[in-house]
Every structure is written in structure tokens, then in C-alpha cells.
C-alpha atoms as a PDB file:
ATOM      1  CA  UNK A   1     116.725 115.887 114.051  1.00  0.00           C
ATOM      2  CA  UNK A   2     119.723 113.628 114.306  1.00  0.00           C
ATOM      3  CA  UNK A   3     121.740 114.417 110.802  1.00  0.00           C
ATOM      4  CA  UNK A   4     124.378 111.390 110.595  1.00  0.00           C
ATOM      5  CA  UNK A   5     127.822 112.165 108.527  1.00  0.00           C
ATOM      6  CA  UNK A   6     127.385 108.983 106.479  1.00  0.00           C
ATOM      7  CA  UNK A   7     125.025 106.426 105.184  1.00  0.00           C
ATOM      8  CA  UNK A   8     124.172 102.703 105.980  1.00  0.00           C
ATOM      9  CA  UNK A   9     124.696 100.394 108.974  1.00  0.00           C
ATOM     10  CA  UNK A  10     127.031 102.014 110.841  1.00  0.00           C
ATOM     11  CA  UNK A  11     124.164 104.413 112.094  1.00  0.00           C
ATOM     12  CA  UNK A  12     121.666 101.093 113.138  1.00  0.00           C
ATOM     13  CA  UNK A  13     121.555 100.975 116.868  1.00  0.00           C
ATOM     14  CA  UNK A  14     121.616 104.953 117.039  1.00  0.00           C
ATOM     15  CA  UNK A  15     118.353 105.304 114.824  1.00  0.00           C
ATOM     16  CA  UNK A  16     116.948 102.356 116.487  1.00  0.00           C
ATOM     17  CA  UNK A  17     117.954 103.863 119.873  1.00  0.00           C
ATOM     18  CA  UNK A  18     116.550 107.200 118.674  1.00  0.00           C
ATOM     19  CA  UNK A  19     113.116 105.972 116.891  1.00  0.00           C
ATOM     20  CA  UNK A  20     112.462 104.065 120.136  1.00  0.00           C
ATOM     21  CA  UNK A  21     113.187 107.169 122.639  1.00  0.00           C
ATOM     22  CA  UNK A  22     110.863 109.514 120.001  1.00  0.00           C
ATOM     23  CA  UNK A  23     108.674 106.569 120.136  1.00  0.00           C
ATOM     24  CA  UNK A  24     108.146 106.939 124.396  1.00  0.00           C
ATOM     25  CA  UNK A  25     108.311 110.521 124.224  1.00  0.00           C
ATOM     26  CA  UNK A  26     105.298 111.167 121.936  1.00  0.00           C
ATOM     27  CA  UNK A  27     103.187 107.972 123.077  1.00  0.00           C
ATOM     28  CA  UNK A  28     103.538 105.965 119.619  1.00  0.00           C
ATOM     29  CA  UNK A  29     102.746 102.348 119.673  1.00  0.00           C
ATOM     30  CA  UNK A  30     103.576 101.035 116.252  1.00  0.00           C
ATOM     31  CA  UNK A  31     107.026 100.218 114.535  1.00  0.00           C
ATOM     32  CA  UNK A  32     107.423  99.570 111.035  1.00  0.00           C
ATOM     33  CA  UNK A  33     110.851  98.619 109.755  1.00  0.00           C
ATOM     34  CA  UNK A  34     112.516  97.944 106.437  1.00  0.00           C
ATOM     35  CA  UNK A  35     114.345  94.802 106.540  1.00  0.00           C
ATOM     36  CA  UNK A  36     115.549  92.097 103.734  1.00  0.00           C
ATOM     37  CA  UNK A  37     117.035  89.699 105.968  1.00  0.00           C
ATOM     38  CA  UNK A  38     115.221  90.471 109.633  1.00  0.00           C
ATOM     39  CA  UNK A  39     118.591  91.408 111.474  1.00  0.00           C
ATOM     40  CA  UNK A  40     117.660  95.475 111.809  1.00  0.00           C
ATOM     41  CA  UNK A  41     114.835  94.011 113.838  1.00  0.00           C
ATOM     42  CA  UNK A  42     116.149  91.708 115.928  1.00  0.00           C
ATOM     43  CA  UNK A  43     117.584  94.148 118.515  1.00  0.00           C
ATOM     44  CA  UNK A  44     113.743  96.196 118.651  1.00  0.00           C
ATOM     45  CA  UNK A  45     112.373  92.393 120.208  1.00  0.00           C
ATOM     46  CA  UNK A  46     111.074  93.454 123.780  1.00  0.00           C
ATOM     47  CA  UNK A  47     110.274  97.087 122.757  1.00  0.00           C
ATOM     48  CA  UNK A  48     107.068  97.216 124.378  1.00  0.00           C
ATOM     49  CA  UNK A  49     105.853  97.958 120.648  1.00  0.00           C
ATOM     50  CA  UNK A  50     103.838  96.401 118.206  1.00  0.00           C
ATOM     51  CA  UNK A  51     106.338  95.733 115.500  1.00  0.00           C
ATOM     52  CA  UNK A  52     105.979  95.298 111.586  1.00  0.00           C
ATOM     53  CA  UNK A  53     108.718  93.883 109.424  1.00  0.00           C
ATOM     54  CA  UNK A  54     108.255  95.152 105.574  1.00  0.00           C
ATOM     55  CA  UNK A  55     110.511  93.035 103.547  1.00  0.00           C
ATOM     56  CA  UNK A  56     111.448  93.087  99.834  1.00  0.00           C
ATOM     57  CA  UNK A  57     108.444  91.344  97.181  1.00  0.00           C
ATOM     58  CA  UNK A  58     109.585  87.886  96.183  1.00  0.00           C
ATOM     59  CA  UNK A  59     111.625  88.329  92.944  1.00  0.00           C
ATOM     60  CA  UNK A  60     112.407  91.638  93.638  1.00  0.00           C
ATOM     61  CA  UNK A  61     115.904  90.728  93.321  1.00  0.00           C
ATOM     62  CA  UNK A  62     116.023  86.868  91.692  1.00  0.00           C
ATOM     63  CA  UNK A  63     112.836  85.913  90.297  1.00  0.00           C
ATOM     64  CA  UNK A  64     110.983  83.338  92.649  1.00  0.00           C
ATOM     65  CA  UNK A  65     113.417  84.240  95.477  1.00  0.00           C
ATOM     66  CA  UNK A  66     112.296  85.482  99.180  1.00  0.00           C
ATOM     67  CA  UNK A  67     114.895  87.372 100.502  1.00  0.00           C
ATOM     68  CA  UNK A  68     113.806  86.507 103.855  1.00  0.00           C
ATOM     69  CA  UNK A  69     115.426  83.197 105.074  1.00  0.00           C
ATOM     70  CA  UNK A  70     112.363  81.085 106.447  1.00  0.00           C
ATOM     71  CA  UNK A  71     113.828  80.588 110.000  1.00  0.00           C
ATOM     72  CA  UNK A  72     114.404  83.913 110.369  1.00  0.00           C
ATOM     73  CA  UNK A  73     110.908  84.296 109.103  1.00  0.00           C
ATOM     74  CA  UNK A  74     109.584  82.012 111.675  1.00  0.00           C
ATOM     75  CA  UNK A  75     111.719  83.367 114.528  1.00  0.00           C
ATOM     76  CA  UNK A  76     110.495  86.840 114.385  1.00  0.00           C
ATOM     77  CA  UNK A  77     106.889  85.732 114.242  1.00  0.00           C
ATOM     78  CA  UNK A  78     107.191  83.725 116.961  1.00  0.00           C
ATOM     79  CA  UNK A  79     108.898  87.088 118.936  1.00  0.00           C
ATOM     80  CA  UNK A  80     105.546  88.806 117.631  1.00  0.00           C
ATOM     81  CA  UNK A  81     106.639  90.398 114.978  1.00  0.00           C
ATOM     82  CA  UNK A  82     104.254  90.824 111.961  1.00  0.00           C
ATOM     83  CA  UNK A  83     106.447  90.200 108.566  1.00  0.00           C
ATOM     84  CA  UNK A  84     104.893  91.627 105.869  1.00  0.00           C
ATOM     85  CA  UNK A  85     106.351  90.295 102.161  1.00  0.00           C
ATOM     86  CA  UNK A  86     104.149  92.331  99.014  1.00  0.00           C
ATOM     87  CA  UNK A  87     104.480  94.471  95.952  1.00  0.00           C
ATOM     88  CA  UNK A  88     105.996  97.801  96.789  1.00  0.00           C
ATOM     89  CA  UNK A  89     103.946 100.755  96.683  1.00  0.00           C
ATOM     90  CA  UNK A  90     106.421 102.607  94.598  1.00  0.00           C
ATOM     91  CA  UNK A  91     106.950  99.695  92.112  1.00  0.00           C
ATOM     92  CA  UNK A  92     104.522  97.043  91.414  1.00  0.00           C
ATOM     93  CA  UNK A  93     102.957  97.471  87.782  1.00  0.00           C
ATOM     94  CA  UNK A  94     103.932 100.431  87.055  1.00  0.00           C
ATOM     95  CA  UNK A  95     107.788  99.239  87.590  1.00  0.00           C
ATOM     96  CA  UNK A  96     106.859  96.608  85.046  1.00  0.00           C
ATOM     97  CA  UNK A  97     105.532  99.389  82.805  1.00  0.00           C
ATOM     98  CA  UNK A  98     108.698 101.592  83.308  1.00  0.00           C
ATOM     99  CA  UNK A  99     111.162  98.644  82.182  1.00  0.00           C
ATOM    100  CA  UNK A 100     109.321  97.959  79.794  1.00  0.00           C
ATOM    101  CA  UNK A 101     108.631 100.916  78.045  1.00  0.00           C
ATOM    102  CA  UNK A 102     111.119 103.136  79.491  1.00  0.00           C
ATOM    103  CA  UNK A 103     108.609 105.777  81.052  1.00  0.00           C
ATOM    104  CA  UNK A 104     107.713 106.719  84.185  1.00  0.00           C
ATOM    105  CA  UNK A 105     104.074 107.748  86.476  1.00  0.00           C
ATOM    106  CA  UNK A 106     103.065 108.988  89.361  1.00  0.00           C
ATOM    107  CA  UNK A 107     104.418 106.193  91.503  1.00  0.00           C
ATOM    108  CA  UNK A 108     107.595 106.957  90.268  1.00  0.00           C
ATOM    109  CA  UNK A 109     107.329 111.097  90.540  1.00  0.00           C
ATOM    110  CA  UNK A 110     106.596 110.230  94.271  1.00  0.00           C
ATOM    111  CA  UNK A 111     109.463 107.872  94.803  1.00  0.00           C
ATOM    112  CA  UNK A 112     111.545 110.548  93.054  1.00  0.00           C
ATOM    113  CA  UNK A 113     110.417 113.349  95.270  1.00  0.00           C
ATOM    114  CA  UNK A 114     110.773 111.487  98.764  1.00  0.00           C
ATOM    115  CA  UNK A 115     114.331 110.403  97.812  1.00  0.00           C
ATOM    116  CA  UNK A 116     115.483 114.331  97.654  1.00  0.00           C
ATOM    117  CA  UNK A 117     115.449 114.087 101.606  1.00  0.00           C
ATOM    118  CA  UNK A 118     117.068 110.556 101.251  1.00  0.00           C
ATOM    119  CA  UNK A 119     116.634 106.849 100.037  1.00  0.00           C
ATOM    120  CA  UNK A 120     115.649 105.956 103.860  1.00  0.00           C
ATOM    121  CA  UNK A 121     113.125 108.625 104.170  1.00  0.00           C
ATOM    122  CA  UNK A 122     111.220 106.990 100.521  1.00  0.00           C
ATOM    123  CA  UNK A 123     111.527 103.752 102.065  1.00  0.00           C
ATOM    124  CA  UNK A 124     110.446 104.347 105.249  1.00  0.00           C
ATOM    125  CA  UNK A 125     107.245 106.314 103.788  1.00  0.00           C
ATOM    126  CA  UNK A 126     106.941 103.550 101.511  1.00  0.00           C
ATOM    127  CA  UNK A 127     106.803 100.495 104.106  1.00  0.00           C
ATOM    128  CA  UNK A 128     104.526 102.365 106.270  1.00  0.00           C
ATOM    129  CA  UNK A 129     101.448 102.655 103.562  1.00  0.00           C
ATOM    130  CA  UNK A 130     102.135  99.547 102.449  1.00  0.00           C
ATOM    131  CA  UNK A 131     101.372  98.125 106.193  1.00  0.00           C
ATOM    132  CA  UNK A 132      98.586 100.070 106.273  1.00  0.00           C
ATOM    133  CA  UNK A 133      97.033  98.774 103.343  1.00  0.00           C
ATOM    134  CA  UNK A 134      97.655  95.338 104.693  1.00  0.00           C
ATOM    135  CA  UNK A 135      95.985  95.921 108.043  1.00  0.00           C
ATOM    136  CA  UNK A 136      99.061  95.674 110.156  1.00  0.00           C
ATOM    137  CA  UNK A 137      99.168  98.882 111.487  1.00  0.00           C
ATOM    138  CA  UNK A 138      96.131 100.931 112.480  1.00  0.00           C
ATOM    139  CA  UNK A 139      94.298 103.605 110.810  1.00  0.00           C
ATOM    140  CA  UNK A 140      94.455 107.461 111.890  1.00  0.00           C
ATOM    141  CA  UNK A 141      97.557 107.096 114.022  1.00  0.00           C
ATOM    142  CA  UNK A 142     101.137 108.220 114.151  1.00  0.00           C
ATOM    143  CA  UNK A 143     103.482 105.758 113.488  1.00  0.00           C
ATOM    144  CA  UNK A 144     107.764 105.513 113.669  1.00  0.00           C
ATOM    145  CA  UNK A 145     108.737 104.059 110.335  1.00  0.00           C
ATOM    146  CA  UNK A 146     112.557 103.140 109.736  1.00  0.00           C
ATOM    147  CA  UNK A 147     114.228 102.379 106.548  1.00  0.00           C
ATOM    148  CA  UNK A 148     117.771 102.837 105.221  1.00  0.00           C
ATOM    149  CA  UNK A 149     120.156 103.542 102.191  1.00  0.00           C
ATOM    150  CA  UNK A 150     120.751 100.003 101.239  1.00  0.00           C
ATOM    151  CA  UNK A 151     121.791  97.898 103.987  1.00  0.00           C
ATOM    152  CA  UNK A 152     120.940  98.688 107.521  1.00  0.00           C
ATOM    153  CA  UNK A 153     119.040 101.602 108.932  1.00  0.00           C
ATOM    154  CA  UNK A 154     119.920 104.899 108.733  1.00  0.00           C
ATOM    155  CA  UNK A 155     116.615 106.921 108.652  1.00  0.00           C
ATOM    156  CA  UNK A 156     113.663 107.234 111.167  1.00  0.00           C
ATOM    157  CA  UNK A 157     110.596 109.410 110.611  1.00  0.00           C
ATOM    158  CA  UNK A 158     107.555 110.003 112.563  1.00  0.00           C
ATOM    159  CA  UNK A 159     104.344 109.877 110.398  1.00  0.00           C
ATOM    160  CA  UNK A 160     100.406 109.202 109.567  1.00  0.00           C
ATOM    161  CA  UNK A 161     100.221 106.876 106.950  1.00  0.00           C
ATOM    162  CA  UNK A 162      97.586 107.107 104.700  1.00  0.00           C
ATOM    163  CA  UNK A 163      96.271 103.948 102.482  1.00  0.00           C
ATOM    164  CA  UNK A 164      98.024 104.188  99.806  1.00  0.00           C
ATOM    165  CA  UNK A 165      94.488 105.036  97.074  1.00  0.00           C
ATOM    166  CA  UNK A 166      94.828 108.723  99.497  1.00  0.00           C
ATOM    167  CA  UNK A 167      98.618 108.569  99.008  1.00  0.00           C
ATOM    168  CA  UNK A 168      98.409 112.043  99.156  1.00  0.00           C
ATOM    169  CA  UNK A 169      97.095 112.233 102.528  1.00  0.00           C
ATOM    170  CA  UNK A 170     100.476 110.966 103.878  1.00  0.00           C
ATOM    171  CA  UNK A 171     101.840 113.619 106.814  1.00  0.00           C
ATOM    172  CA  UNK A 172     105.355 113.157 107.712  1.00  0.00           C
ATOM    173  CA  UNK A 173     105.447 114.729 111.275  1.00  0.00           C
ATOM    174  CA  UNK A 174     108.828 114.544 111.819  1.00  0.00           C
ATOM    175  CA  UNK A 175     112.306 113.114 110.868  1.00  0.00           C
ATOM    176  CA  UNK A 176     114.305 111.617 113.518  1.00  0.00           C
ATOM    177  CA  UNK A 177     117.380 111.029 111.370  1.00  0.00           C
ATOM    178  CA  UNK A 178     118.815 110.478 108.313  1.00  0.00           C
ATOM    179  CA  UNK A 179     122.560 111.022 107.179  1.00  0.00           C
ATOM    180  CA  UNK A 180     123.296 113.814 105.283  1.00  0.00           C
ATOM    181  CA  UNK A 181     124.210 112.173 102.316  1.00  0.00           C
ATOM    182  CA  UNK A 182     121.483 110.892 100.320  1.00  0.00           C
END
């Protein structure tokens, strides 16, 4: 495991360069990536692997608002790569229920929990069921999934998604990186 010294984009191309090599190395043929705006992606174009871009929800930050630009949108479809835009596993209603009410669920325990080995590792755990569930990654197989601490990646793990009703089911294989700071 590749421990980095900080957090955010600075550490891109190296856990892009590292999920791809762990990607060879144990035969893995699906990529699912974490990205608001599409550029973490951009550079994985020609991988040889089936590539899935999770972005934010609409509203997530600006209600109404797609963080995704629509050209960028377009481009990376037309370079094959499956964009994915839907609630978040960890959020959705019961994020509505939270704000509102100022408690907290399961969802939120789990969020909690994966963040103790780092924001990217939640995310990345995160995007991955939620591409599952959406039938743009396949069933019963290992997967790379790559998220970050904000902006950027920073985090790669190695896992078997499960759909997200058998959250539980989830096996995290391995962690390529993450920086040591969470």
C-alpha cells in the first residue's frame, strides 16, 4: 500500500498510475472513479478498461445544478466512458432526514466508519455500489474504485461491490493508496 504524506490532487497521476498497474497485475477489468467535473478521468481514456464516471447528484451542491459541464459530459461518453449522475448511497433520504431532524442512521454509521481509513476510501466504496446498483459494472467481480479527499484523487482500493440492499456484503480486498491524513 502506497501511504501518500498529504491529501488531494497532488497525488492524481500516482494513484491513477498505481490503480491501473494493480489493475494489470490482478486481471481487473472495471474502473470506477469519483469525479465532479470529469478531469480525474480524462488521463484513464485508452486504459484498455471499461470505465465508470460517478459524479455528484444534481443539487448536491446548488439545487437544480449538474456539476458536470455537458460537453464534458458528452466528451467522455463519446471516449466510452459510462457517467453515472444519482443519489448517493450514503445520503439520499436519509441526508434529508438528518438535516432535517438533526439525527443520524445506518447510512450515516457506515459513511462514518469508512471515513476512519479516509474520505477517499468512503467515496470510493460509495461510487462503486452505487454503479453496481445501476448496472454499470458487473456483478460478483473485483473492481478498482478511486475517489479522493475533495478535489482530485488520492485513494484507490481494490474491491467486490455488493448492491447496495447487501451493503454488508461489501469486501474491500485491498487499498492501493490513500494519504495518511484523513
Amino acid at each position: 500500500m502506497r501511504v501518500f504524506t498529504e491529501k488531494g490532487p497532488v497525488n492524481t497521476t500516482e494513484t491513477l498510475d498505481l490503480a491501473l498497474a494493480t489493475a494489470k497485475h490482478h486481471g481487473i477489468k472495471h474502473i470506477v472513479v469519483a469525479s465532479n467535473s470529469g478531469a480525474t478521468v480524462l488521463p484513464l481514456i485508452d486504459c484498455g478498461l471499461d470505465i465508470t464516471c460517478v459524479t455528484h447528484q444534481v443539487g448536491f451542491r446548488n439545487s437544480g445544478e449538474d456539476e458536470m459541464e455537458k460537453a464534458m459530459r458528452e466528451e467522455l461518453s463519446a471516449k466510452g466512458v459510462k457517467v453515472l449522475t444519482t443519489t448517493h448511497l450514503f445520503g439520499g433520504i436519509e441526508r434529508g432526514y438528518v438535516n432535517k431532524l438533526s439525527g443520524f442512521g445506518p447510512a450515516y454509521i457506515a459513511a462514518a466508519t469508512l471515513r476512519m481509513f479516509g474520505p477517499g476510501v468512503k467515496v470510493a466504496v460509495e461510487v462503486a455500489v452505487m454503479a453496481l446498483d445501476s448496472g454499470m459494472i458487473p456483478y460478483g467481480e473485483d473492481i478498482i474504485a478511486i475517489g479522493g479527499s475533495g478535489r482530485g484523487a488520492d485513494t484507490a482500493i481494490v474491491l467486490r461491490p455488493a448492491h447496495s440492499h447487501k451493503f454488508t456484503e461489501t469486501a474491500i480486498r485491498e487499498i492501493i493508496c490513500k494519504p495518511y491524513t484523513a
